[in-house]
PDBML (XML) file of the C-alpha atoms, coordinates in Angstrom:
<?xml version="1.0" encoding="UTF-8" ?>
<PDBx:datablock datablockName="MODEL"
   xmlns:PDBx="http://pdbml.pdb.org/schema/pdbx-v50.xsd"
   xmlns:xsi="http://www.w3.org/2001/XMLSchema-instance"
   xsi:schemaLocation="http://pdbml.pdb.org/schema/pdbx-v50.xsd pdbx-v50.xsd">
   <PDBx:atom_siteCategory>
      <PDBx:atom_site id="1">
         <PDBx:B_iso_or_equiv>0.00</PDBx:B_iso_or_equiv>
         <PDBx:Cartn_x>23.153</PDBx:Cartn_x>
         <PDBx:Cartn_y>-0.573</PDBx:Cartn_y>
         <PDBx:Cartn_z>-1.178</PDBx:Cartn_z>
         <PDBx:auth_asym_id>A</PDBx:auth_asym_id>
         <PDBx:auth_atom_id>CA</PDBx:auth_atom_id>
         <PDBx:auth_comp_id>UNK</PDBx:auth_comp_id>
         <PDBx:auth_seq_id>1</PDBx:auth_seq_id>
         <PDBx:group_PDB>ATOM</PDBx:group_PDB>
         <PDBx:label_alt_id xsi:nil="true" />
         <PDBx:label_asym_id>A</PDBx:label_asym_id>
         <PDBx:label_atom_id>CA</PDBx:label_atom_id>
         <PDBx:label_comp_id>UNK</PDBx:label_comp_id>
         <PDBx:label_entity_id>1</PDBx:label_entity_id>
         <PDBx:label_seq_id>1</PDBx:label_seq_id>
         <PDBx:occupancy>1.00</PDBx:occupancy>
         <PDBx:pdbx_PDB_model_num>1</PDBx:pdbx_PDB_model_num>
         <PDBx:type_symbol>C</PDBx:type_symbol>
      </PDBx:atom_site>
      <PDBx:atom_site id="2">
         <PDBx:B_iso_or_equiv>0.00</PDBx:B_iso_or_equiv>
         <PDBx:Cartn_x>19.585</PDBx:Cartn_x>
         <PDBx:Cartn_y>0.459</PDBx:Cartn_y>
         <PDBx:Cartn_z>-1.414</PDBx:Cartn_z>
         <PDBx:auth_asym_id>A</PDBx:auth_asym_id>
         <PDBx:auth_atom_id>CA</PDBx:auth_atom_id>
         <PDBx:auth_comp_id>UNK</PDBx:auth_comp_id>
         <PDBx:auth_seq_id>2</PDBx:auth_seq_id>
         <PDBx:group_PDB>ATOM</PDBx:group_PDB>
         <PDBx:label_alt_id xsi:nil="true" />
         <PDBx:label_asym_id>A</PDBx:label_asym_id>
         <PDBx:label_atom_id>CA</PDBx:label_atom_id>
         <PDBx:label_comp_id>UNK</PDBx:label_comp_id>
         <PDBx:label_entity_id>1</PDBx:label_entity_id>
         <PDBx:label_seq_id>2</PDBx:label_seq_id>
         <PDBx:occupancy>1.00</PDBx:occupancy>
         <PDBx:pdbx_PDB_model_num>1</PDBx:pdbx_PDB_model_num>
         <PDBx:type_symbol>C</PDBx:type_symbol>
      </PDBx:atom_site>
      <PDBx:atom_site id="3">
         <PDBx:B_iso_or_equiv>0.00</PDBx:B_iso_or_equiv>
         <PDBx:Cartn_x>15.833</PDBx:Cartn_x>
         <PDBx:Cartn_y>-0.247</PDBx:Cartn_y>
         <PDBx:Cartn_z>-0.009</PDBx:Cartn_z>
         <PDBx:auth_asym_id>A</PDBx:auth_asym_id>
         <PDBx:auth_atom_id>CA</PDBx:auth_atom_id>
         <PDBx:auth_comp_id>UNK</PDBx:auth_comp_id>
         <PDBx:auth_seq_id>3</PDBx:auth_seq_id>
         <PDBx:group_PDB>ATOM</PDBx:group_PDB>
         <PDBx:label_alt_id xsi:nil="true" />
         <PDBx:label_asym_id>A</PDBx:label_asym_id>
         <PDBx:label_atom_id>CA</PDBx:label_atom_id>
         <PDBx:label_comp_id>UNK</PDBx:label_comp_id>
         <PDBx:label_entity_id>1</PDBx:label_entity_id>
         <PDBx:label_seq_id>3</PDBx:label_seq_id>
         <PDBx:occupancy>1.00</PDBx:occupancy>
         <PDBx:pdbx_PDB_model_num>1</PDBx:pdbx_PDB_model_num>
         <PDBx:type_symbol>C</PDBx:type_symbol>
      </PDBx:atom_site>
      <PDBx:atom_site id="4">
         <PDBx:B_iso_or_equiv>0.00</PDBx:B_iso_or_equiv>
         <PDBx:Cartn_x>14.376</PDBx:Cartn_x>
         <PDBx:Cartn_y>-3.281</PDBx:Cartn_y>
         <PDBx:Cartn_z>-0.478</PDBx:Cartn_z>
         <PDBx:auth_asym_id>A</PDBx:auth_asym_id>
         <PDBx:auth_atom_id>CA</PDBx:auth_atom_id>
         <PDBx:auth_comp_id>UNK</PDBx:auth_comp_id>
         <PDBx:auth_seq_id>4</PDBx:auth_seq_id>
         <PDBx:group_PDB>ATOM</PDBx:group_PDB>
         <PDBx:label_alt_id xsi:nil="true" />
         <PDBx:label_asym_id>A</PDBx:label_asym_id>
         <PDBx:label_atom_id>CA</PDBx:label_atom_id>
         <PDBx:label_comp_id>UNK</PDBx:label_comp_id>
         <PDBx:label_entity_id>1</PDBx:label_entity_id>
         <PDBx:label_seq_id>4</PDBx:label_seq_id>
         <PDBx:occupancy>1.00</PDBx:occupancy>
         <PDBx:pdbx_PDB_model_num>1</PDBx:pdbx_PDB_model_num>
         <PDBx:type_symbol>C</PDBx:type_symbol>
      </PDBx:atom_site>
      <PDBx:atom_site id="5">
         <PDBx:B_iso_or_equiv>0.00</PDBx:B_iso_or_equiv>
         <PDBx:Cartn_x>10.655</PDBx:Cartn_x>
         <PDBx:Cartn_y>-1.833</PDBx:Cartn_y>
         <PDBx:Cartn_z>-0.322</PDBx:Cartn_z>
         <PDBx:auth_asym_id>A</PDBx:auth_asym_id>
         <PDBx:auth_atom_id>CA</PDBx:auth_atom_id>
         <PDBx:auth_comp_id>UNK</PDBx:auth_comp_id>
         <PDBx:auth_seq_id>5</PDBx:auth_seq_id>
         <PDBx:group_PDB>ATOM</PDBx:group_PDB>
         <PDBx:label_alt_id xsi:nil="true" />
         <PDBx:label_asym_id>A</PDBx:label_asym_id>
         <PDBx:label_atom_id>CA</PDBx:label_atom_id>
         <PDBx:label_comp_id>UNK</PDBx:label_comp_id>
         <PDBx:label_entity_id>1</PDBx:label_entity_id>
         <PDBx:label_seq_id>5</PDBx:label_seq_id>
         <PDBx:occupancy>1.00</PDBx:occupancy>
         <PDBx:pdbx_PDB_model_num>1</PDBx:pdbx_PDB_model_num>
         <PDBx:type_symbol>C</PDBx:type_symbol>
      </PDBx:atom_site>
      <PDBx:atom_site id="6">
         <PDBx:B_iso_or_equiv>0.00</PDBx:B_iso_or_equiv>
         <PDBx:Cartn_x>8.750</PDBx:Cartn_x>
         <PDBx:Cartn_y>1.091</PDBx:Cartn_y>
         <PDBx:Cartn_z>1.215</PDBx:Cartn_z>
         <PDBx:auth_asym_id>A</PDBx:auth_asym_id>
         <PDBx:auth_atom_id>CA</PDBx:auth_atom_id>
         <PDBx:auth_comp_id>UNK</PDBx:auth_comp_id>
         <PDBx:auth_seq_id>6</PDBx:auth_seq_id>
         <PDBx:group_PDB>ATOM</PDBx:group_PDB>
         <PDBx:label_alt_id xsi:nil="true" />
         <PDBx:label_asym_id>A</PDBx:label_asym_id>
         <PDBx:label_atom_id>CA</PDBx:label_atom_id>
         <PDBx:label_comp_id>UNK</PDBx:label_comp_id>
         <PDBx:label_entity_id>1</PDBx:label_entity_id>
         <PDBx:label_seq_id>6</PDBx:label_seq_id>
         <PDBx:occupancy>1.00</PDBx:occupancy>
         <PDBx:pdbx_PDB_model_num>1</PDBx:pdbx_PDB_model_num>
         <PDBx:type_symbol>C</PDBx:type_symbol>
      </PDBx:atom_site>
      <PDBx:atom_site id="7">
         <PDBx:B_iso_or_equiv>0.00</PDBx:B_iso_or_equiv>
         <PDBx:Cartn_x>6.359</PDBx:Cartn_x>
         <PDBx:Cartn_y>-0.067</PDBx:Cartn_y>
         <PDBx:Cartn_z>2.985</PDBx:Cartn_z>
         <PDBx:auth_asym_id>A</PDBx:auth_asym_id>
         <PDBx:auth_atom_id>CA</PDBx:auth_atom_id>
         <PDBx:auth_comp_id>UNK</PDBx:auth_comp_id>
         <PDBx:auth_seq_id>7</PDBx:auth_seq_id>
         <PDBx:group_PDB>ATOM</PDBx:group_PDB>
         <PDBx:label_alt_id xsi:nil="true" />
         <PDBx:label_asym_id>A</PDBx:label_asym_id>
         <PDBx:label_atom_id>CA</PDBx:label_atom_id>
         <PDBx:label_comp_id>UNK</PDBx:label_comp_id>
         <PDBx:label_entity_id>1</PDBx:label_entity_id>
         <PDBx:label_seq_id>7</PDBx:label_seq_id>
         <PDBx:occupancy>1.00</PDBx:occupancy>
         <PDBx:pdbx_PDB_model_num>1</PDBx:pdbx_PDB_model_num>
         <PDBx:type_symbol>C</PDBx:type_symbol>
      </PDBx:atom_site>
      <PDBx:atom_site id="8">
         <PDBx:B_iso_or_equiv>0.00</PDBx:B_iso_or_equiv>
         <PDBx:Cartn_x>3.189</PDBx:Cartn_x>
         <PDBx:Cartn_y>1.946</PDBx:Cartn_y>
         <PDBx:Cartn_z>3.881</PDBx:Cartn_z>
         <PDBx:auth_asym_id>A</PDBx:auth_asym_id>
         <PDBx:auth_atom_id>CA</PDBx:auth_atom_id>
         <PDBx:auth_comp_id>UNK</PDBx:auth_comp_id>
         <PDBx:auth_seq_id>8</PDBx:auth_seq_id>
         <PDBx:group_PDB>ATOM</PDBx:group_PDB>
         <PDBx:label_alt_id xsi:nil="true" />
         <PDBx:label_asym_id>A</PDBx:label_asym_id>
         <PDBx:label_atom_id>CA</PDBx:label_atom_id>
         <PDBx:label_comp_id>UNK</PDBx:label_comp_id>
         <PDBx:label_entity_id>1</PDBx:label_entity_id>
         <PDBx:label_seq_id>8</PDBx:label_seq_id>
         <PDBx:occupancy>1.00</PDBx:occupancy>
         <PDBx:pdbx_PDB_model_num>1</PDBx:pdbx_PDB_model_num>
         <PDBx:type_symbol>C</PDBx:type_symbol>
      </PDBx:atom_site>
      <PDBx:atom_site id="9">
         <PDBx:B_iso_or_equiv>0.00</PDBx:B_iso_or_equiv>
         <PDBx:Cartn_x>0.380</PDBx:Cartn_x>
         <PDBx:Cartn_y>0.740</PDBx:Cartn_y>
         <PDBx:Cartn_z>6.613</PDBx:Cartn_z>
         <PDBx:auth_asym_id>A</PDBx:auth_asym_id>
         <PDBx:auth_atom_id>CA</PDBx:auth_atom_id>
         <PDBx:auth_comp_id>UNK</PDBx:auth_comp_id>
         <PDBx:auth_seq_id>9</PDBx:auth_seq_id>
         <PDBx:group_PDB>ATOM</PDBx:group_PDB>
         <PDBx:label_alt_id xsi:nil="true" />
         <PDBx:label_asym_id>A</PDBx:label_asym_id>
         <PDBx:label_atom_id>CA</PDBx:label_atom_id>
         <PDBx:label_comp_id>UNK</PDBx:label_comp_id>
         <PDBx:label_entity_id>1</PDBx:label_entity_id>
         <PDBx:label_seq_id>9</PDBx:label_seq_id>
         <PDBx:occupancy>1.00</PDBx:occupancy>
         <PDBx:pdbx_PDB_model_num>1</PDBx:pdbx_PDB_model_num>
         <PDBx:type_symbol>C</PDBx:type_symbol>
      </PDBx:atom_site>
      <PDBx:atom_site id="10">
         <PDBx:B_iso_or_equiv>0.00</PDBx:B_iso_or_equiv>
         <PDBx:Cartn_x>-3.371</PDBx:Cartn_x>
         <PDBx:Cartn_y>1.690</PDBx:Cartn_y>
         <PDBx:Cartn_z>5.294</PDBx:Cartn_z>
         <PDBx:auth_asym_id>A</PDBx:auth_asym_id>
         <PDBx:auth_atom_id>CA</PDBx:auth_atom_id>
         <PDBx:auth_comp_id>UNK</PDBx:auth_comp_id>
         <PDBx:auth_seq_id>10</PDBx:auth_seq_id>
         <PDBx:group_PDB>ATOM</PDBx:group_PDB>
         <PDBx:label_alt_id xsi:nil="true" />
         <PDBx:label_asym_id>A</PDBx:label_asym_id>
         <PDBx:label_atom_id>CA</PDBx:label_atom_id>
         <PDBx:label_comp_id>UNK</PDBx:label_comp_id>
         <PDBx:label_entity_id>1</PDBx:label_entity_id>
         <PDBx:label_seq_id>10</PDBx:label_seq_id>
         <PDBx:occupancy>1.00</PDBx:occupancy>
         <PDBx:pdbx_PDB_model_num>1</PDBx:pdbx_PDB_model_num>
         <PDBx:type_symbol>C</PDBx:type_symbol>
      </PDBx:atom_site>
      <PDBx:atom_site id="11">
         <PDBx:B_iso_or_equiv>0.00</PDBx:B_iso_or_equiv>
         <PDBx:Cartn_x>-5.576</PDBx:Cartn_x>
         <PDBx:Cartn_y>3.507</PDBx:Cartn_y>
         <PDBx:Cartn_z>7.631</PDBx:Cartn_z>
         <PDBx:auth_asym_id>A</PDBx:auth_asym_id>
         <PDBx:auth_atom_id>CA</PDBx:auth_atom_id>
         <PDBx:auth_comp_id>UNK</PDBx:auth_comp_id>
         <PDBx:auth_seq_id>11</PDBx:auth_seq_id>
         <PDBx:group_PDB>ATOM</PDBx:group_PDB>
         <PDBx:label_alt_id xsi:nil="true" />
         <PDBx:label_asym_id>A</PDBx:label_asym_id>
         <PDBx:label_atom_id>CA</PDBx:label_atom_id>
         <PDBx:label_comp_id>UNK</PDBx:label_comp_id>
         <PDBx:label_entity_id>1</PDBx:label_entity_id>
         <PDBx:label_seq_id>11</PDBx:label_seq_id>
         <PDBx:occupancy>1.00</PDBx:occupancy>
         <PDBx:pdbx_PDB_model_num>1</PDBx:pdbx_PDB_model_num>
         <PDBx:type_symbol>C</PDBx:type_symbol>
      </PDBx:atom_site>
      <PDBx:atom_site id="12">
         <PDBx:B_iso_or_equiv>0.00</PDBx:B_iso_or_equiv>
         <PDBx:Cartn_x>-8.312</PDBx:Cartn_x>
         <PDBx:Cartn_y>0.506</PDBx:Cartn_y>
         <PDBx:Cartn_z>7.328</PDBx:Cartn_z>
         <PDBx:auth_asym_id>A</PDBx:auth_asym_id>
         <PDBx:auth_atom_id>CA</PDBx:auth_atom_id>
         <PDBx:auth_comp_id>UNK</PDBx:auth_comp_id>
         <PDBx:auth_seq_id>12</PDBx:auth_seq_id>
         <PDBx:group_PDB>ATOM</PDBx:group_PDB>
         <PDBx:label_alt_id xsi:nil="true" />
         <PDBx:label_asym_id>A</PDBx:label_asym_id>
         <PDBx:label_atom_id>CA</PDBx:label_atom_id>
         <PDBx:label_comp_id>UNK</PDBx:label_comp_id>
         <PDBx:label_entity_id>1</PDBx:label_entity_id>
         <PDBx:label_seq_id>12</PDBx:label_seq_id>
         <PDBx:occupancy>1.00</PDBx:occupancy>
         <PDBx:pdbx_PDB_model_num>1</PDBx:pdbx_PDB_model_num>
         <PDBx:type_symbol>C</PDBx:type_symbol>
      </PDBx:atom_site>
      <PDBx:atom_site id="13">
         <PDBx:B_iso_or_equiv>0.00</PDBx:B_iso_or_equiv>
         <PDBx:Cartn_x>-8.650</PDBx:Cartn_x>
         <PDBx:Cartn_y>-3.011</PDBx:Cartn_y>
         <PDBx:Cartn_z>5.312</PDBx:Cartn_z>
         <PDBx:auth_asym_id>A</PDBx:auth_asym_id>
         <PDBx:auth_atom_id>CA</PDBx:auth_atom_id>
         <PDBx:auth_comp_id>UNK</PDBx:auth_comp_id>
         <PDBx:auth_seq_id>13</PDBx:auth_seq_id>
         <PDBx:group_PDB>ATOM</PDBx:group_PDB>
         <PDBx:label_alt_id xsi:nil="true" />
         <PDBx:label_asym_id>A</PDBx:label_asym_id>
         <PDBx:label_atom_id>CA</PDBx:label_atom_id>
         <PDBx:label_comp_id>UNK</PDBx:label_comp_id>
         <PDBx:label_entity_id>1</PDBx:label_entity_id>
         <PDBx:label_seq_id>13</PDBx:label_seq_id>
         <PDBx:occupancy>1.00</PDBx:occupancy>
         <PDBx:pdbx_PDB_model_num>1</PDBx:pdbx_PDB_model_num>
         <PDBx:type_symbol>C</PDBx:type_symbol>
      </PDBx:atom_site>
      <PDBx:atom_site id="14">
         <PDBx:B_iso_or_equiv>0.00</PDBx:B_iso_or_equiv>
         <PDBx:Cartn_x>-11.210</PDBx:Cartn_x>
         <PDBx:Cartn_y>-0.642</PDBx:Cartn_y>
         <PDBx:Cartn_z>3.380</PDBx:Cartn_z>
         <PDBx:auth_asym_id>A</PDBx:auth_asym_id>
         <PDBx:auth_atom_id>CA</PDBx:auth_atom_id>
         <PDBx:auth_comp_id>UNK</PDBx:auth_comp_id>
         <PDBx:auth_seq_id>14</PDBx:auth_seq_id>
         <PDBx:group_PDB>ATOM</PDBx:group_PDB>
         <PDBx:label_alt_id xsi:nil="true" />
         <PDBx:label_asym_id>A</PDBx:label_asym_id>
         <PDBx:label_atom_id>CA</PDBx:label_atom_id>
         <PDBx:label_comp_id>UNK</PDBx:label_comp_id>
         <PDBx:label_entity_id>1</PDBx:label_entity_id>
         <PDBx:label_seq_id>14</PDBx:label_seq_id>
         <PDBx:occupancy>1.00</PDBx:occupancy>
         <PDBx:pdbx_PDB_model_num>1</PDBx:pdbx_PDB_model_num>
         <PDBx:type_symbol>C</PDBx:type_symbol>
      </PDBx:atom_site>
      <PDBx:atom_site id="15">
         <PDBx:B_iso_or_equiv>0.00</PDBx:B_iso_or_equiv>
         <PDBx:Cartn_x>-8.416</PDBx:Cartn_x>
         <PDBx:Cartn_y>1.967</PDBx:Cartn_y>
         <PDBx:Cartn_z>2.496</PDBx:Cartn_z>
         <PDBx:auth_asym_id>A</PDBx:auth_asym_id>
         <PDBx:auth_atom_id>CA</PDBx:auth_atom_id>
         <PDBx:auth_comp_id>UNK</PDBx:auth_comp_id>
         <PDBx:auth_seq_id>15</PDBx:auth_seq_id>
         <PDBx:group_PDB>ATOM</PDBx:group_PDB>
         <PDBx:label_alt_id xsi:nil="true" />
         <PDBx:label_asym_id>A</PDBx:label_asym_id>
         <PDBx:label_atom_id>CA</PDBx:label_atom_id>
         <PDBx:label_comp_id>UNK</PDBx:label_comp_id>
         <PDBx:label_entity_id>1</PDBx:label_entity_id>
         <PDBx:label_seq_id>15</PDBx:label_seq_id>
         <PDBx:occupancy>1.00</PDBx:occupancy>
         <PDBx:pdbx_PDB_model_num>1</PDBx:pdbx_PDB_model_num>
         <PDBx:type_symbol>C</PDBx:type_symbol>
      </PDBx:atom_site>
      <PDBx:atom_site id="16">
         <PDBx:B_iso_or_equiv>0.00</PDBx:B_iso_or_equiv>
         <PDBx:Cartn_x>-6.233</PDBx:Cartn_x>
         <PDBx:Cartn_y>-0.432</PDBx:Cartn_y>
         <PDBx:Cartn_z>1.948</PDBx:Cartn_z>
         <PDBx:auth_asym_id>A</PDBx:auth_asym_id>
         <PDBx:auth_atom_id>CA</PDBx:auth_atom_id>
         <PDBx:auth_comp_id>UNK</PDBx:auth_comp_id>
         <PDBx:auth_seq_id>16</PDBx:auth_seq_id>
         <PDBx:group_PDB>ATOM</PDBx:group_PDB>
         <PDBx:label_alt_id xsi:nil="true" />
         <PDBx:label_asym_id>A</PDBx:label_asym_id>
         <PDBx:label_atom_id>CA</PDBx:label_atom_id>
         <PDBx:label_comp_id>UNK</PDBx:label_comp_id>
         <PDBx:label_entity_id>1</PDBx:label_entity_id>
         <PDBx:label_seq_id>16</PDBx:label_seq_id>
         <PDBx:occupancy>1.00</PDBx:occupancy>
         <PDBx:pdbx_PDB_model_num>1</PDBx:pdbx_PDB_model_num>
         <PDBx:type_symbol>C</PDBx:type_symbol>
      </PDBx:atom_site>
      <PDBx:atom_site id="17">
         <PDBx:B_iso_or_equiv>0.00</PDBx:B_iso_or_equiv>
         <PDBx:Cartn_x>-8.941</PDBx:Cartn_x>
         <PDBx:Cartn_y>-2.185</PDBx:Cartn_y>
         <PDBx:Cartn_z>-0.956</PDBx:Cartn_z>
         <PDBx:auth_asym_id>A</PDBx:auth_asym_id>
         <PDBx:auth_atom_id>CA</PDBx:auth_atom_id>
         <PDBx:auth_comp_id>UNK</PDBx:auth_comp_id>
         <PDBx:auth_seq_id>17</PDBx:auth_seq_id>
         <PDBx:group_PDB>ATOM</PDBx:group_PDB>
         <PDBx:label_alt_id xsi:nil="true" />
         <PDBx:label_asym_id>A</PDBx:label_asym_id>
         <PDBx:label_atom_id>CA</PDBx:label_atom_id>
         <PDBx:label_comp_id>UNK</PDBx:label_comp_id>
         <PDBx:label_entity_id>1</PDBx:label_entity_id>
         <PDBx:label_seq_id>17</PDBx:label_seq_id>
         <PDBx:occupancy>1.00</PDBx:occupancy>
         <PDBx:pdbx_PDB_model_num>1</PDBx:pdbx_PDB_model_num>
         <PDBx:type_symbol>C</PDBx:type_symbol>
      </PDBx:atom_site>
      <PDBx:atom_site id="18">
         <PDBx:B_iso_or_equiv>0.00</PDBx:B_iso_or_equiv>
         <PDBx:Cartn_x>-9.479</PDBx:Cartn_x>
         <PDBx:Cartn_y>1.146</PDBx:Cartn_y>
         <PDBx:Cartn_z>-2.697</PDBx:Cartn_z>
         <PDBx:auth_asym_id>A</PDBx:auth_asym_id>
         <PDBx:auth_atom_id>CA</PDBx:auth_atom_id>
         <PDBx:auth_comp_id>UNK</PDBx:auth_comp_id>
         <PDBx:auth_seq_id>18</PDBx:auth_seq_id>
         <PDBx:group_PDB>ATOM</PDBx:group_PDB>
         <PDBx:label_alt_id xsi:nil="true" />
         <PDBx:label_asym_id>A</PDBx:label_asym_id>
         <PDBx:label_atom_id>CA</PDBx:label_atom_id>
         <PDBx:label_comp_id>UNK</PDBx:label_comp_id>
         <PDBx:label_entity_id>1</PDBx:label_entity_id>
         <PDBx:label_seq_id>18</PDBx:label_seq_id>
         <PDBx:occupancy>1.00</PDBx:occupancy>
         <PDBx:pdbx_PDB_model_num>1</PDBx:pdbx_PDB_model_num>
         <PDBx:type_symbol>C</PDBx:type_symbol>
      </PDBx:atom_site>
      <PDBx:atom_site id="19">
         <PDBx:B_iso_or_equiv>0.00</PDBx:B_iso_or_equiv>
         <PDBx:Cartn_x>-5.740</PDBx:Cartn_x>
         <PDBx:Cartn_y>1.917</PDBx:Cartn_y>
         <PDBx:Cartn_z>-2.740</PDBx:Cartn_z>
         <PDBx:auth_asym_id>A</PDBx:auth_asym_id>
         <PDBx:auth_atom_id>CA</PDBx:auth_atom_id>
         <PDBx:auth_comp_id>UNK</PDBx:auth_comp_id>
         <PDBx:auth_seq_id>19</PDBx:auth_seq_id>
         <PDBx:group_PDB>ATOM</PDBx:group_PDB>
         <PDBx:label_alt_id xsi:nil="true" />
         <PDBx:label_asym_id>A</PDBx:label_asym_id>
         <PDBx:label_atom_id>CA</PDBx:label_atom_id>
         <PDBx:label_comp_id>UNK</PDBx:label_comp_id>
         <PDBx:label_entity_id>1</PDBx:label_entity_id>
         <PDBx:label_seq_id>19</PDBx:label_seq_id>
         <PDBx:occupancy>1.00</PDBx:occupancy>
         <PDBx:pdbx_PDB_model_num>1</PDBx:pdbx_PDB_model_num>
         <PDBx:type_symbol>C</PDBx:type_symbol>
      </PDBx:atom_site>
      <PDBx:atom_site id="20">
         <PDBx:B_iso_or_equiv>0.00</PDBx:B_iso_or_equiv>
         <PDBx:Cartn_x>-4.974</PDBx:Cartn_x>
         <PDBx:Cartn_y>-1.994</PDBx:Cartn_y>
         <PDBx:Cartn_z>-4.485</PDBx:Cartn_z>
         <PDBx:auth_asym_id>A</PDBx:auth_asym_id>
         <PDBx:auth_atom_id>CA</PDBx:auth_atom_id>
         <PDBx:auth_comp_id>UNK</PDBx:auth_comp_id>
         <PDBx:auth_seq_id>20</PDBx:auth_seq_id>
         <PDBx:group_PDB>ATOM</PDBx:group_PDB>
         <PDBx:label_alt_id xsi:nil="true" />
         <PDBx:label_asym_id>A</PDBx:label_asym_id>
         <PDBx:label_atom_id>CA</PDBx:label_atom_id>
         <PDBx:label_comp_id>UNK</PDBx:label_comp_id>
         <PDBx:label_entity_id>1</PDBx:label_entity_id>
         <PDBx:label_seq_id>20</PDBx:label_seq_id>
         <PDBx:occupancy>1.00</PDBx:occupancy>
         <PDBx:pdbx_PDB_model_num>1</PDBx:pdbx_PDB_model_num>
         <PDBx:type_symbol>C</PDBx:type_symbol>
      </PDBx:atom_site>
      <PDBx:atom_site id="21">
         <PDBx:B_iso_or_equiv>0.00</PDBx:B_iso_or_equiv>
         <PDBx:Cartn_x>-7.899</PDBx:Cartn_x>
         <PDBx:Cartn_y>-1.122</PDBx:Cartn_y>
         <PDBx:Cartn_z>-6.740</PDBx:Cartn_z>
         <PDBx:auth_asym_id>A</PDBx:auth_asym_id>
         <PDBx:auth_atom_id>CA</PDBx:auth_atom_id>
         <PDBx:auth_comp_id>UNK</PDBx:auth_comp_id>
         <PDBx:auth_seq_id>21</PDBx:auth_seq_id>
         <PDBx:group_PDB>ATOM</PDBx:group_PDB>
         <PDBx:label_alt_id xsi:nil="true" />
         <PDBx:label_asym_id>A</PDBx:label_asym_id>
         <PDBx:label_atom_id>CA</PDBx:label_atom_id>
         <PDBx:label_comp_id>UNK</PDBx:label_comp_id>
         <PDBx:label_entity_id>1</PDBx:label_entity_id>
         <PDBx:label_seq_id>21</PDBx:label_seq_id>
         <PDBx:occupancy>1.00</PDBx:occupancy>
         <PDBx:pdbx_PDB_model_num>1</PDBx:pdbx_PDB_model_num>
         <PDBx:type_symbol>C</PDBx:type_symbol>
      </PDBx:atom_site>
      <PDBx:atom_site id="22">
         <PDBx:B_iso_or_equiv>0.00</PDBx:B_iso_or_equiv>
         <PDBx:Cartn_x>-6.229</PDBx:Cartn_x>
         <PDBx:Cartn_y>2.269</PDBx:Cartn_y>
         <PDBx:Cartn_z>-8.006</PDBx:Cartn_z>
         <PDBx:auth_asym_id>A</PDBx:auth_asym_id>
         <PDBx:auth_atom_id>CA</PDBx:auth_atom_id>
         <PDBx:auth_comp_id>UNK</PDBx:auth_comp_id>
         <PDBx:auth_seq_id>22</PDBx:auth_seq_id>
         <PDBx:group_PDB>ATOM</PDBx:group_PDB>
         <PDBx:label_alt_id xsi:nil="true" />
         <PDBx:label_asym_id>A</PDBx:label_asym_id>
         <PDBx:label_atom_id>CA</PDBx:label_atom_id>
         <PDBx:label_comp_id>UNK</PDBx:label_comp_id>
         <PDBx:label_entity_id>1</PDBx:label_entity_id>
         <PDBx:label_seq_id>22</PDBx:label_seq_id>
         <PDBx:occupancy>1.00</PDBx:occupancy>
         <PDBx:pdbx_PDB_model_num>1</PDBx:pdbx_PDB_model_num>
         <PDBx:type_symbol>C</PDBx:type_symbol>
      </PDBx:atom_site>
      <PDBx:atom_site id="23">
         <PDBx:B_iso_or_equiv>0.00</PDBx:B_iso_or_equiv>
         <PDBx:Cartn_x>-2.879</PDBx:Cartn_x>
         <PDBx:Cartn_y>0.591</PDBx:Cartn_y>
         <PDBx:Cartn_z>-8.570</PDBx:Cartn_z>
         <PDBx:auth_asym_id>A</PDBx:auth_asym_id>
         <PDBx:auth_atom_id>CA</PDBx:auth_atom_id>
         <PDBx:auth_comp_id>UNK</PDBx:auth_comp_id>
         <PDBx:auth_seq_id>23</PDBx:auth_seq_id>
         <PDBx:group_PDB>ATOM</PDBx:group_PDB>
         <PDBx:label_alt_id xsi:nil="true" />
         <PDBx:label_asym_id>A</PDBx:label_asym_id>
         <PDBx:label_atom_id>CA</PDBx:label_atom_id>
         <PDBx:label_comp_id>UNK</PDBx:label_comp_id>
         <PDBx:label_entity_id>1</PDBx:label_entity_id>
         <PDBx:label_seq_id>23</PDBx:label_seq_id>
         <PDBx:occupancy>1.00</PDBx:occupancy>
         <PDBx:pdbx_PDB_model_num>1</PDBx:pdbx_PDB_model_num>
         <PDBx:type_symbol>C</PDBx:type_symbol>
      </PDBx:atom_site>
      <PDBx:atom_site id="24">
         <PDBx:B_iso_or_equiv>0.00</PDBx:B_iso_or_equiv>
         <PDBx:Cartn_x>-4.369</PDBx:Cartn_x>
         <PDBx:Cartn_y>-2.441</PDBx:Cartn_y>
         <PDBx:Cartn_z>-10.490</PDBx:Cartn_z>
         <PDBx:auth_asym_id>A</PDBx:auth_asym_id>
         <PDBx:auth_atom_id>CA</PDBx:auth_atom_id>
         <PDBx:auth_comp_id>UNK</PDBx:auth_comp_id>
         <PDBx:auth_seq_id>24</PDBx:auth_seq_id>
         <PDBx:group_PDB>ATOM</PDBx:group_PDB>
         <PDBx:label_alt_id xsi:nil="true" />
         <PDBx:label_asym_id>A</PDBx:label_asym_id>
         <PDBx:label_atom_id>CA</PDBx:label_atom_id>
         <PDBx:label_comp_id>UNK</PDBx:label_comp_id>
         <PDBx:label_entity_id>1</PDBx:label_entity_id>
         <PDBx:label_seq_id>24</PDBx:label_seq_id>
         <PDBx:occupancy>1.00</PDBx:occupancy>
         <PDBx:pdbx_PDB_model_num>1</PDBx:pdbx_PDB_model_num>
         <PDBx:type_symbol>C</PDBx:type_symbol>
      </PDBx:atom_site>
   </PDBx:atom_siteCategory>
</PDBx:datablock>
């Protein structure tokens, strides 16, 4: 049992840039 991923949908590809730039 368990979750494979959790996904989340960014609010723009812009969002979605500054979010991979945090986590990297």
């Amino acid at each position: 049992t368990g979750v494979g991923h959790v996904a989340y949908r960014c609010s723009s590809p812009e969002a979605l840039a500054r979010r991979v730039a945090a986590v990297e």
